[in-house]
Structures are given as C-alpha cells and as structure tokens.
PDB file of N, CA and C in Angstrom:
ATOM      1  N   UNK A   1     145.477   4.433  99.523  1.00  0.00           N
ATOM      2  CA  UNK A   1     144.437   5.171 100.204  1.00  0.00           C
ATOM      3  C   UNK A   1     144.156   4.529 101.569  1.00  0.00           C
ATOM      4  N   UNK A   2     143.551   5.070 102.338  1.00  0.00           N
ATOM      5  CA  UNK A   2     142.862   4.713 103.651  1.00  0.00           C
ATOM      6  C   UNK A   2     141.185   4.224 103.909  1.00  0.00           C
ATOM      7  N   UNK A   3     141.213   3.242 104.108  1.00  0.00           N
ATOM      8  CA  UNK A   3     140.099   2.726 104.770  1.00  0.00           C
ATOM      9  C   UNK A   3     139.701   3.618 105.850  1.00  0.00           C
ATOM     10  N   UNK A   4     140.060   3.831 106.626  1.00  0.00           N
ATOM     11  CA  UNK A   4     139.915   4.914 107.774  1.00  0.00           C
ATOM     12  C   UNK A   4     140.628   5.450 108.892  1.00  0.00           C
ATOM     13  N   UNK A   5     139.707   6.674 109.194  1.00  0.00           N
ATOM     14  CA  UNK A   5     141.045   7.828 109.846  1.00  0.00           C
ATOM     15  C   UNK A   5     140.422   8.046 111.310  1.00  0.00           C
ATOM     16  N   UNK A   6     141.224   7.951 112.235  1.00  0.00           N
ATOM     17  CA  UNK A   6     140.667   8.363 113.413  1.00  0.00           C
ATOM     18  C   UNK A   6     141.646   9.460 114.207  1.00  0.00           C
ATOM     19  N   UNK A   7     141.396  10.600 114.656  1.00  0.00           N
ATOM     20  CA  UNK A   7     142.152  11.674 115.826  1.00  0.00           C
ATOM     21  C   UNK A   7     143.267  10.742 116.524  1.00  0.00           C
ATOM     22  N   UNK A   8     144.179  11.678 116.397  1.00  0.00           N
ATOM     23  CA  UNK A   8     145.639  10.690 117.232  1.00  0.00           C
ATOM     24  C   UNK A   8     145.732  12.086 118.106  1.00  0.00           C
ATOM     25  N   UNK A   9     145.173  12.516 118.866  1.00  0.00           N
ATOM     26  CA  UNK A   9     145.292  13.258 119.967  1.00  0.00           C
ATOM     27  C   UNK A   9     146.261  12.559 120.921  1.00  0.00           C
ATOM     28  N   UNK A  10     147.335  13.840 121.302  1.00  0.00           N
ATOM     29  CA  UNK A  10     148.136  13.249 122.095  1.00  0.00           C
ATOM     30  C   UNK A  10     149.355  12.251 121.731  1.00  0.00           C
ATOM     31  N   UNK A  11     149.350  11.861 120.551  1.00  0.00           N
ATOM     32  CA  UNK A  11     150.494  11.016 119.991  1.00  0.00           C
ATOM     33  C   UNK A  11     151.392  11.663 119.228  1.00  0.00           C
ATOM     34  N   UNK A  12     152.254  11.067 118.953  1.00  0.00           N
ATOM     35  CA  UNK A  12     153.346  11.717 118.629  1.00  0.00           C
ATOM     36  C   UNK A  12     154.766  10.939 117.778  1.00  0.00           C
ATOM     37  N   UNK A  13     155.079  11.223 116.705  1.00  0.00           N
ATOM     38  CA  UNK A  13     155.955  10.790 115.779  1.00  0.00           C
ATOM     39  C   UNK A  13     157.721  10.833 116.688  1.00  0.00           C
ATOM     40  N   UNK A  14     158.654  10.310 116.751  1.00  0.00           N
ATOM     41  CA  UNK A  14     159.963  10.992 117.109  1.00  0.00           C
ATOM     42  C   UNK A  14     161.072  10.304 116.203  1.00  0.00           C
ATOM     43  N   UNK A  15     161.491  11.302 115.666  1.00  0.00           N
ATOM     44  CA  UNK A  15     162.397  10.969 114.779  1.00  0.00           C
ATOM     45  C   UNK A  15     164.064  12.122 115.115  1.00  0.00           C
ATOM     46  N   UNK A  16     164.884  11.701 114.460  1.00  0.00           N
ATOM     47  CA  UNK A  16     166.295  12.303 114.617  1.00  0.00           C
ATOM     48  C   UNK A  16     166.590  13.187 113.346  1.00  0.00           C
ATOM     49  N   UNK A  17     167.327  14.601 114.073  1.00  0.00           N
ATOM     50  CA  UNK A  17     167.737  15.307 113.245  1.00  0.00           C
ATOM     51  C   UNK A  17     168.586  15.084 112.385  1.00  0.00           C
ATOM     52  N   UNK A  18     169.058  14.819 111.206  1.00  0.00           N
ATOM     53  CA  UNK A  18     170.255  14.343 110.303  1.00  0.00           C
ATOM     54  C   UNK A  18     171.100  15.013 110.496  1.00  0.00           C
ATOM     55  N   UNK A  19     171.196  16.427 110.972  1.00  0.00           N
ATOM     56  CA  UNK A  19     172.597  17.298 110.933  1.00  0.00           C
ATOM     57  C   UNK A  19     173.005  17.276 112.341  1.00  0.00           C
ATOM     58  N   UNK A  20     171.756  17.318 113.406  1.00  0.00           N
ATOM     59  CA  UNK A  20     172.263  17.149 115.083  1.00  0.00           C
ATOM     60  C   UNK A  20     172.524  16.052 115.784  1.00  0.00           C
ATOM     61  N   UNK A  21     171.925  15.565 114.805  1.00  0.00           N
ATOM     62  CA  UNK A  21     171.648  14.071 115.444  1.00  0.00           C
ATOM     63  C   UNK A  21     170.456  14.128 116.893  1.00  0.00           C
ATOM     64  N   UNK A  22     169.738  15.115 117.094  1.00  0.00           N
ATOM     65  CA  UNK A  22     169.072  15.333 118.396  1.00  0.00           C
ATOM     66  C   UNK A  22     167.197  14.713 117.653  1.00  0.00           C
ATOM     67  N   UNK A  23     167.127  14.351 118.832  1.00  0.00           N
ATOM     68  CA  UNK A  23     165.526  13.940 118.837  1.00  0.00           C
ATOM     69  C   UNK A  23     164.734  15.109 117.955  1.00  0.00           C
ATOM     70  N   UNK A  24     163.593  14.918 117.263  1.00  0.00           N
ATOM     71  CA  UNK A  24     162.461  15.995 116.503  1.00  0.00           C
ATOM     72  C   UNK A  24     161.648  15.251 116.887  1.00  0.00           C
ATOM     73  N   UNK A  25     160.111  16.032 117.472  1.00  0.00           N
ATOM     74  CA  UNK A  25     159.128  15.114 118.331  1.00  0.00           C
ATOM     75  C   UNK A  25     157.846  15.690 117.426  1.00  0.00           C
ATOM     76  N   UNK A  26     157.243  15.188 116.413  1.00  0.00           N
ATOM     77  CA  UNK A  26     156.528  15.888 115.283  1.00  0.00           C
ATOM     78  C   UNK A  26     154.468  15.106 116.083  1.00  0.00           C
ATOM     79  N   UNK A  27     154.091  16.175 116.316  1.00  0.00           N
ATOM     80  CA  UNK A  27     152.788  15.361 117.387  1.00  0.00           C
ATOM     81  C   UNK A  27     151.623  14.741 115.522  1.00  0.00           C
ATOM     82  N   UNK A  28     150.866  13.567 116.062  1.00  0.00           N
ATOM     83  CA  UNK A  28     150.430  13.063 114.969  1.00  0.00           C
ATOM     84  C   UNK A  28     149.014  13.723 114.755  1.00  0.00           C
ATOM     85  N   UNK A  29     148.385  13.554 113.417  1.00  0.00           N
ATOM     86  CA  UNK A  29     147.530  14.580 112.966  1.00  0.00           C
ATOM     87  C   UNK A  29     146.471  13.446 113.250  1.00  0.00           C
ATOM     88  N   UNK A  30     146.234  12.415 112.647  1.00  0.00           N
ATOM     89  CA  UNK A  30     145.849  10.737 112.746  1.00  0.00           C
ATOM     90  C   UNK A  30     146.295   9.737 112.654  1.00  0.00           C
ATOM     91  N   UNK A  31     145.606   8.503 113.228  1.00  0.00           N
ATOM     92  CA  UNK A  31     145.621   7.073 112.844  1.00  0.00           C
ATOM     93  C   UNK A  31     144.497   7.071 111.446  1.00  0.00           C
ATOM     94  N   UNK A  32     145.302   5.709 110.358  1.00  0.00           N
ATOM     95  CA  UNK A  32     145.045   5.491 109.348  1.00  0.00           C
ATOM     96  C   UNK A  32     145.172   4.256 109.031  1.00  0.00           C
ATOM     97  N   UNK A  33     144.127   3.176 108.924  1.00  0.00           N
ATOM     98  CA  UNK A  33     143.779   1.884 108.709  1.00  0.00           C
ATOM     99  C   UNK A  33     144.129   1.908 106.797  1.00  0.00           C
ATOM    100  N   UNK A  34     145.118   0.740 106.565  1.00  0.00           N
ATOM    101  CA  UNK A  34     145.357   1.288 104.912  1.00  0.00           C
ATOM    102  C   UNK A  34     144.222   0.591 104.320  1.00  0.00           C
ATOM    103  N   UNK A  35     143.936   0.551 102.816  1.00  0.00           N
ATOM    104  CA  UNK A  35     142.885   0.084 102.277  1.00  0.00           C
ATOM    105  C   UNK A  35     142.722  -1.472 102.467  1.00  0.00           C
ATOM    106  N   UNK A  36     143.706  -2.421 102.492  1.00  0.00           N
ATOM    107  CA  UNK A  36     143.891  -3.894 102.418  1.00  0.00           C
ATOM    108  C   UNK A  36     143.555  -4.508 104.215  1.00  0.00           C
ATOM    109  N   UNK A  37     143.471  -3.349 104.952  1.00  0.00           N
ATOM    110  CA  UNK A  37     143.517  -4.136 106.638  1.00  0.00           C
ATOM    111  C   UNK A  37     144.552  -4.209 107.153  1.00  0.00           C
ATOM    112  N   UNK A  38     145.809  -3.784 106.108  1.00  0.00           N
ATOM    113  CA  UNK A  38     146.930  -5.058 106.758  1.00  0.00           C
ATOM    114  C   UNK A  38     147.954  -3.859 107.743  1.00  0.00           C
ATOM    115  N   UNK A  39     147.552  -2.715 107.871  1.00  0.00           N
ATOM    116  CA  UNK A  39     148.505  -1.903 108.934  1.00  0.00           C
ATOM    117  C   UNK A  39     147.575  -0.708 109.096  1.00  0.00           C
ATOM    118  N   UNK A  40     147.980  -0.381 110.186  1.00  0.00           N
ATOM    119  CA  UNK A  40     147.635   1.074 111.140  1.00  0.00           C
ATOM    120  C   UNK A  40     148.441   1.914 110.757  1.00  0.00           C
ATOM    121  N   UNK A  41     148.798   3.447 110.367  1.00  0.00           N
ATOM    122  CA  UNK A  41     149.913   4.135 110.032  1.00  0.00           C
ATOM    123  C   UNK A  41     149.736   5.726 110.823  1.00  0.00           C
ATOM    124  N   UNK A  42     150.416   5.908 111.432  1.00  0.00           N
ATOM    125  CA  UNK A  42     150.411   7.488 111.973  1.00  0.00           C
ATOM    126  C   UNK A  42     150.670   8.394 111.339  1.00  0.00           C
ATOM    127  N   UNK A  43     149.769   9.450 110.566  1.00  0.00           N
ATOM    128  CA  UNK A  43     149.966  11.104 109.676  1.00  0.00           C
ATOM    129  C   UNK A  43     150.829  11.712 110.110  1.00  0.00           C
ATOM    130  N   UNK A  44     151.465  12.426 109.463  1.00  0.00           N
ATOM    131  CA  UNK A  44     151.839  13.720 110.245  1.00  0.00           C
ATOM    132  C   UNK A  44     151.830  14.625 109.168  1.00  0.00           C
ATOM    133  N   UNK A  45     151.014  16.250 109.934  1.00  0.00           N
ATOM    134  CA  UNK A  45     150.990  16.747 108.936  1.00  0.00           C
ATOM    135  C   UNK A  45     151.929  17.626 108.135  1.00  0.00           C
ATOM    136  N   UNK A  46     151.715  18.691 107.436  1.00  0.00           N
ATOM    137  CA  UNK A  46     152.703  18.884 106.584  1.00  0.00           C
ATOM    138  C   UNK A  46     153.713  20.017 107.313  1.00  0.00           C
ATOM    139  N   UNK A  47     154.690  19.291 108.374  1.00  0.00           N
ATOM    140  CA  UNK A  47     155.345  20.129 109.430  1.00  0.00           C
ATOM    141  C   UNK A  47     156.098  21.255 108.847  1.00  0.00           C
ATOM    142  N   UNK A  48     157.063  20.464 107.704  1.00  0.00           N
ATOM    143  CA  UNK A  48     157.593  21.364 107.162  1.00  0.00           C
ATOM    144  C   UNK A  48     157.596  22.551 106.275  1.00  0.00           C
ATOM    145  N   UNK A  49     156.149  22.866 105.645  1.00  0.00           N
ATOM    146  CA  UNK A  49     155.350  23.861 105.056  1.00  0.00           C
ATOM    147  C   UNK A  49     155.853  23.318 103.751  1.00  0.00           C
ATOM    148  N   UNK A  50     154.525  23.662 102.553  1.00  0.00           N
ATOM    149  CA  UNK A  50     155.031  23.936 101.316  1.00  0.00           C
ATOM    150  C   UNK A  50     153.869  23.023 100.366  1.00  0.00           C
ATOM    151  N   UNK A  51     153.464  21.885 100.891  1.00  0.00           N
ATOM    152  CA  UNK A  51     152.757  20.686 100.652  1.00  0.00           C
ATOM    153  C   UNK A  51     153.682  20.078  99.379  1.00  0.00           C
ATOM    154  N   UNK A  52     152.896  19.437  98.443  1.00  0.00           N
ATOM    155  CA  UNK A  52     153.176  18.357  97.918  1.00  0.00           C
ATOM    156  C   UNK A  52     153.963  19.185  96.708  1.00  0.00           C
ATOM    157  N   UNK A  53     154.380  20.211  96.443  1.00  0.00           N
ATOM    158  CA  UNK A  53     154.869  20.696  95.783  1.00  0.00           C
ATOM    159  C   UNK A  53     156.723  21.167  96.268  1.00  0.00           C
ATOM    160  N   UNK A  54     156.328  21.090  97.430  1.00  0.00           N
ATOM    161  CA  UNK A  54     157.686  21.426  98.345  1.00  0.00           C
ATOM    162  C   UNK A  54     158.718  20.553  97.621  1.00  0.00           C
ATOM    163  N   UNK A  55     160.470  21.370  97.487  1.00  0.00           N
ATOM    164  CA  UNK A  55     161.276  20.498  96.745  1.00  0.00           C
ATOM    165  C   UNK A  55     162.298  20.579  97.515  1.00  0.00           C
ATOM    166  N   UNK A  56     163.174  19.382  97.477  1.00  0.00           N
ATOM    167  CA  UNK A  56     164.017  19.354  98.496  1.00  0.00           C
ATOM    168  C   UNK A  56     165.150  20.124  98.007  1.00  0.00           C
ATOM    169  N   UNK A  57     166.292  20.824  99.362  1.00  0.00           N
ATOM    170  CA  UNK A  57     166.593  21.799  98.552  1.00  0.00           C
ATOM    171  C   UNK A  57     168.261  20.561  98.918  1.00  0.00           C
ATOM    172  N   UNK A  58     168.919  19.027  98.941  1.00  0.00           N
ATOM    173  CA  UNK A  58     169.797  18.975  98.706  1.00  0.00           C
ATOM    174  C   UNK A  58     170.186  18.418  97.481  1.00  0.00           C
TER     175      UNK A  58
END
C-alpha cells in the first residue's frame, strides 16, 4: 500500500514497444510514497483498458 499520493502532472513513464522496439510515452496518473518510506513510485493508469481482471492474451 501507499503512505501517500500526490498529482504527477506533467510526468511521464517511457517505456519500449516489445514488437517495434519504438519508444511508448504512458503520462503518470501519480507519485506514491510506499508504506515503509523506503521509495517514491510513479502510477500509471490503467492504459491498456480492462483493469485488474484484464488477461494477457500471449
């Protein structure tokens, strides 16, 4: 869980496509302090639709 969440306006995740190999620039939903102190972590939300039920289809 999170200790706390603050607006990440303006930030932004970038990660690589596995099949293009080209940049994906996914913008962040928040910053998230974890419960222990010990890291900051950037959200992103659920880009790919479906939520926590979504199954991978390989």
């Amino acid at each position: 869980m999170y200790k706390q969440t603050s607006p990440a306006d303006g930030w932004h995740f970038v990660s690589k496509d596995e099949v293009s190999g080209k940049p994906i620039v996914f913008p962040l939903a928040a910053w998230a302090v974890v419960d222990d102190g010990s890291a900051v972590i950037g959200l992103v939300g659920d880009v790919l639709g479906g939520g926590p039920r979504r199954e991978s289809s390989s």
